[in-house]
Protein backbone atom coordinates (compact mmCIF):
# COMPACT_ATOMS: atom_id res chain seq x y z
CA UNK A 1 73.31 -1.26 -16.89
CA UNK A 2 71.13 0.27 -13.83
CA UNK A 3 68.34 -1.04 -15.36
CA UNK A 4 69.68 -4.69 -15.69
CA UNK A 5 71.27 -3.90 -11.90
CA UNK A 6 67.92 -3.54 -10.61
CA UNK A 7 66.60 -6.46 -12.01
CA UNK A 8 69.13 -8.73 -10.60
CA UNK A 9 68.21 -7.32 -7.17
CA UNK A 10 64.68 -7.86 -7.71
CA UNK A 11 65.51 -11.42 -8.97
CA UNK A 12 67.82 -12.15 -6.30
CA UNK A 13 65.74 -10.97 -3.61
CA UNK A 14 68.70 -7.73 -2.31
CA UNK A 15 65.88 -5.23 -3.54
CA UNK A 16 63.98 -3.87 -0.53
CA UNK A 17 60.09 -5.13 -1.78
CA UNK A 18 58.17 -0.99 -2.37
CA UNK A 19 54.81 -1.63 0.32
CA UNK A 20 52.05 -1.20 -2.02
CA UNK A 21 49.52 1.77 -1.88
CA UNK A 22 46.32 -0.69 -0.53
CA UNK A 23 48.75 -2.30 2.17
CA UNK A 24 49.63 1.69 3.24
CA UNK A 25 46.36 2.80 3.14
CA UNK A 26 45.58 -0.34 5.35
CA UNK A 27 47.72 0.34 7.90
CA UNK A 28 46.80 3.78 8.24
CA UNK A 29 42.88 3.32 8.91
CA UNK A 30 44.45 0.41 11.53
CA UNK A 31 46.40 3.21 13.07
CA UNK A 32 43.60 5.28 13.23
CA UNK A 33 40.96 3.07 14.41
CA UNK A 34 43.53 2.31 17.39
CA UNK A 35 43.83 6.01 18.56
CA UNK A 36 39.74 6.98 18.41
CA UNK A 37 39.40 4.08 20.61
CA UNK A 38 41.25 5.61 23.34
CA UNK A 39 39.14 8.67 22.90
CA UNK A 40 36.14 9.49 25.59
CA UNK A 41 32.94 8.42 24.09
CA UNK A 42 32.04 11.80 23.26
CA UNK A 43 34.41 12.45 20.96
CA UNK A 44 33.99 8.80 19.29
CA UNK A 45 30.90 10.10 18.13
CA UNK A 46 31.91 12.72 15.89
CA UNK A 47 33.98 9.95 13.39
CA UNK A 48 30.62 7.82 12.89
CA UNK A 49 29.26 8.18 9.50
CA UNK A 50 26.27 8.50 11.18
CA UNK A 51 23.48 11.30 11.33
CA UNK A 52 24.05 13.68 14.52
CA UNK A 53 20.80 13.82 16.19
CA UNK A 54 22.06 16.17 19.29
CA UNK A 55 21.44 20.13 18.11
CA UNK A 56 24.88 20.89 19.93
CA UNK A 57 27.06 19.15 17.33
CA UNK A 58 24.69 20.80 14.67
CA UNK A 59 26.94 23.62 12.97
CA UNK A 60 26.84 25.38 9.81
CA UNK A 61 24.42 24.50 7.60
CA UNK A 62 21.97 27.09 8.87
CA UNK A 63 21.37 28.55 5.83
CA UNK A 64 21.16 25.59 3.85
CA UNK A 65 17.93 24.67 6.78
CA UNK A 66 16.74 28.42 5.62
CA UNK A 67 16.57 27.42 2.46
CA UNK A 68 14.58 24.09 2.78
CA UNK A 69 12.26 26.29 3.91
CA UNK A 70 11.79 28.79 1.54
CA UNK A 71 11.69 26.29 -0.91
CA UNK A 72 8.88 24.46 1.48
CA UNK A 73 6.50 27.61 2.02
CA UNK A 74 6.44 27.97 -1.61
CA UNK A 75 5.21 24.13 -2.14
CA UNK A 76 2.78 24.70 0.55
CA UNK A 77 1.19 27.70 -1.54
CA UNK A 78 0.65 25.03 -4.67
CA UNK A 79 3.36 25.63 -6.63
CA UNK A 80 5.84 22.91 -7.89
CA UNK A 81 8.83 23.12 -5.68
CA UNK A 82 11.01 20.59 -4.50
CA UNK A 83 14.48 20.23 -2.80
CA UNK A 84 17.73 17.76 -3.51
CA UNK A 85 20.73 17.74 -0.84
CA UNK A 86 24.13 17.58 -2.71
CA UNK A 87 27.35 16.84 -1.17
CA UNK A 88 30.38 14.41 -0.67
CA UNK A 89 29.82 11.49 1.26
CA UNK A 90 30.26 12.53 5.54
CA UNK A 91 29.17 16.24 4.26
CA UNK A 92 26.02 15.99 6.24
CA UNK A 93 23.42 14.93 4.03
CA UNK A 94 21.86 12.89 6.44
CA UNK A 95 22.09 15.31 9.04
CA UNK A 96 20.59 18.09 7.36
CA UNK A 97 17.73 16.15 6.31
CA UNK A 98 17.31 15.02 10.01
CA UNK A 99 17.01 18.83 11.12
CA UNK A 100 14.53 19.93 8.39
CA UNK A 101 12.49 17.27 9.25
CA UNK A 102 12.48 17.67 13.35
CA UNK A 103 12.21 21.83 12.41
CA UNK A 104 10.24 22.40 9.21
CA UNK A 105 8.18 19.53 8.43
CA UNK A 106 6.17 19.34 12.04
CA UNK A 107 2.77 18.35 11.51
CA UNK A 108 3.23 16.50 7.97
CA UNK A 109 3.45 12.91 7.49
CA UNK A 110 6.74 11.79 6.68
CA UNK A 111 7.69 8.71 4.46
CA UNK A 112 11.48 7.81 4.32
CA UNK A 113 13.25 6.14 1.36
CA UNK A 114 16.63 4.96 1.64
CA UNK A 115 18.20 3.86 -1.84
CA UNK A 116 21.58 2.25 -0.22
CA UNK A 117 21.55 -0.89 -1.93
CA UNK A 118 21.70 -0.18 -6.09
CA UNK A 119 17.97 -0.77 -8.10
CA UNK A 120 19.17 -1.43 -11.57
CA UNK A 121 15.36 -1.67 -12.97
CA UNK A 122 12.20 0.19 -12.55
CA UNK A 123 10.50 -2.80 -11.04
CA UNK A 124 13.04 -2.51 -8.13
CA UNK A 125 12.07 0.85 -7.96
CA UNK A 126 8.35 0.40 -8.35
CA UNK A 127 8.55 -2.12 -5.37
CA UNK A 128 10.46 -0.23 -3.46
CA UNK A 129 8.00 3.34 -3.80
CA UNK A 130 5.00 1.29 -3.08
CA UNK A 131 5.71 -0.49 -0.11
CA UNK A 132 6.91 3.48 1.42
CA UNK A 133 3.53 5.26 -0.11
CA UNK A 134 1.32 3.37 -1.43
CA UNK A 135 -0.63 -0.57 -0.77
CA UNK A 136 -0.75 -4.29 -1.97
CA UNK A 137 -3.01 -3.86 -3.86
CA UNK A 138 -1.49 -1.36 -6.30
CA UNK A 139 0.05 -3.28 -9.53
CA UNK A 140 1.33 -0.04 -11.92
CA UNK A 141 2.52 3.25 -12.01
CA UNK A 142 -0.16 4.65 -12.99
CA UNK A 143 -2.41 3.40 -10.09
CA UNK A 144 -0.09 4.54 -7.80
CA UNK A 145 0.47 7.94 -9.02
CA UNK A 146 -3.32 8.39 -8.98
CA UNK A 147 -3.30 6.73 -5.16
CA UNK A 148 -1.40 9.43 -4.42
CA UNK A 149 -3.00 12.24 -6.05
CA UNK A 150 -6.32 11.29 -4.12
CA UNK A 151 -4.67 11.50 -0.90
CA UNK A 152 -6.94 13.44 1.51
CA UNK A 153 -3.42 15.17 3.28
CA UNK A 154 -0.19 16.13 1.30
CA UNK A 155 2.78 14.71 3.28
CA UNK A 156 6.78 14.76 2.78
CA UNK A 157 8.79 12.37 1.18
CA UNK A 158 12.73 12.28 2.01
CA UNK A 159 14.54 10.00 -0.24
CA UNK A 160 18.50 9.46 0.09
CA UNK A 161 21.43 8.18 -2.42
CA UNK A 162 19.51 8.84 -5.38
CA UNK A 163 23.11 7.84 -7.04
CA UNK A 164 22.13 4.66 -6.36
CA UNK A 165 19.15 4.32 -8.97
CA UNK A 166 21.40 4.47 -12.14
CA UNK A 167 24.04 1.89 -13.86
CA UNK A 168 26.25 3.41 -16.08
CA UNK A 169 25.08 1.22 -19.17
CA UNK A 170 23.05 1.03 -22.13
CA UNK A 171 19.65 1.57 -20.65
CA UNK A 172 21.32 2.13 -17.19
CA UNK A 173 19.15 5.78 -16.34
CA UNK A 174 15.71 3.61 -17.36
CA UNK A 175 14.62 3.56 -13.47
CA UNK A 176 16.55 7.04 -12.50
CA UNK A 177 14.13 8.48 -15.18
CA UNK A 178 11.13 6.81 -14.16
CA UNK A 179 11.67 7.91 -10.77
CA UNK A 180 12.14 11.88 -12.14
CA UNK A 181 8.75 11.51 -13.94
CA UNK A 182 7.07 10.05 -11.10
CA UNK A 183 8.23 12.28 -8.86
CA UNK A 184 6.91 15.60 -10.84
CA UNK A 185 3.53 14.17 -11.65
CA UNK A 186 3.71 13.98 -8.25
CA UNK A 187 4.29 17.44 -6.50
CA UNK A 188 0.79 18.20 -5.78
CA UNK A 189 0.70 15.95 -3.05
CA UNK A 190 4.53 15.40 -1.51
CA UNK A 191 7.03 17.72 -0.78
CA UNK A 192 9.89 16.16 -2.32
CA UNK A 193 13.37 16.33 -1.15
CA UNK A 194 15.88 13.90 -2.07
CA UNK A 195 19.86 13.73 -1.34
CA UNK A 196 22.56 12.37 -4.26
CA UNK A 197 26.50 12.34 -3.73
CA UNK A 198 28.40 15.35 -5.45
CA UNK A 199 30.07 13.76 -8.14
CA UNK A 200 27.68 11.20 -9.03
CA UNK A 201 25.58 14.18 -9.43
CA UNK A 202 27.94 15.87 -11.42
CA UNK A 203 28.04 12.70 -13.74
CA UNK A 204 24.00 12.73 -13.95
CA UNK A 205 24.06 16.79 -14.58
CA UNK A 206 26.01 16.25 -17.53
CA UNK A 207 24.45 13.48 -18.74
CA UNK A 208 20.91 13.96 -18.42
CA UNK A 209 20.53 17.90 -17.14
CA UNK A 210 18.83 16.36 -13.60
CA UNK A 211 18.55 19.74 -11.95
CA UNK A 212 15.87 20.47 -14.44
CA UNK A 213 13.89 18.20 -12.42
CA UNK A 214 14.20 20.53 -9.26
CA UNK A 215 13.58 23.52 -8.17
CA UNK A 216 16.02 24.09 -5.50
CA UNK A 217 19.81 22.75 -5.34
CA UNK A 218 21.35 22.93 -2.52
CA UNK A 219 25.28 22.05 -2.65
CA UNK A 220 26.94 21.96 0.69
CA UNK A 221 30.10 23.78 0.60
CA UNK A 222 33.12 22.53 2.62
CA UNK A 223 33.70 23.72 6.14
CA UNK A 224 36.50 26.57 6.63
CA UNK A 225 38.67 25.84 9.15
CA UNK A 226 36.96 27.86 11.60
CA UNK A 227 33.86 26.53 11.45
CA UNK A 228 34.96 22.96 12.19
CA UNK A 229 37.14 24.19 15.04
């Protein structure tokens, strides 16, 4: 009977219509946006997703910089080491990376990769790596893993969203493969050190045992209360 009750409301228009989940959400980031507007500038600053490039704001992930390190003195002896940034997305990936390269890599040319559209084949990705390292007139793999072997300086190589070089298909970790091979015939000449979102990470752990590929993971923890106040 409370079943058929309800239905009659609903059909008769006397139920009060539930405001889905979406149109909550919706109204909540409205909300939001409204009140960091009236914020000072300062302060509107610290809810970009954006890199912080001012060493004030720059709080706790020293150790996580000490680590880089470490992990970059023992490259610079010639031995295969290499570095990948883990974390949720607004962790500080991009940060972190920002203040390893501005403290440890001084001195070493620097080549930037951004993956933050998906490449869903390895001539994306071969397209993509060439036009950051190598030249036109490199065609293949092969010609530009040995362009980069004959380099007369070793230099760095950041690369971010490395979640973004994988479909979850048949055949979808081709390229995400590719890129792990080319990036440990590699080591002799780049530093390596490439950021991936946390659970996509997780997913590719599972799946294909990635941290094999690396020598150092670094996972940043959350922030305790303390530290963020």
């Amino acid at each position: 009977l409370k079943k058929r009750l309800i239905k009659l409301k609903r059909m008769t228009g006397f139920m009060p219509v539930r405001e889905e989940s979406h149109q909550r959400l919706t109204k909540f980031l409205a909300e939001n946006r409204k009140k960091m507007v009236t914020l000072p500038i300062i302060y509107q600053r610290l809810f970009r997703m954006e890199a912080f490039k001012d060493e004030r704001f720059f709080e706790g992930r020293e150790q996580e910089l000490e680590d880089i390190s470490d992990v970059f003195e023992t490259w610079k002896n010639n031995t295969h080491a290499n570095v990948t940034i883990i974390g949720e997305s607004g962790s500080g990936k991009t940060t972190l990376l920002y203040f390893a390269e501005k403290k440890i890599f001084k001195g070493y040319s620097i080549s930037k990769i951004d993956f933050e559209n998906k490449i869903t084949d390895t001539d994306q990705l071969f397209t993509s790596l060439n036009s950051k390292m190598g030249n036109d007139s490199i065609t293949s793999w092969s010609d530009l893993e040995e362009y980069i072997l004959n380099l007369d300086k070793a230099r760095v190589v950041i690369v971010e969203n490395l979640h973004n070089i994988f479909i979850r298909t048949i055949n979808g970790f081709d390229t995400i493969e590719r890129f792990m091979l080319f990036m440990t015939k590699t080591y002799k000449k780049i530093f390596w050190v490439v950021s991936c979102g946390l659970y996509s990470w997780n997913y590719l752990d599972r799946v294909l045992k990635i941290s094999k590929y690396f020598t150092n993971v670094c996972i940043l923890p959350e922030f305790s209360a303390e530290k963020i106040q």
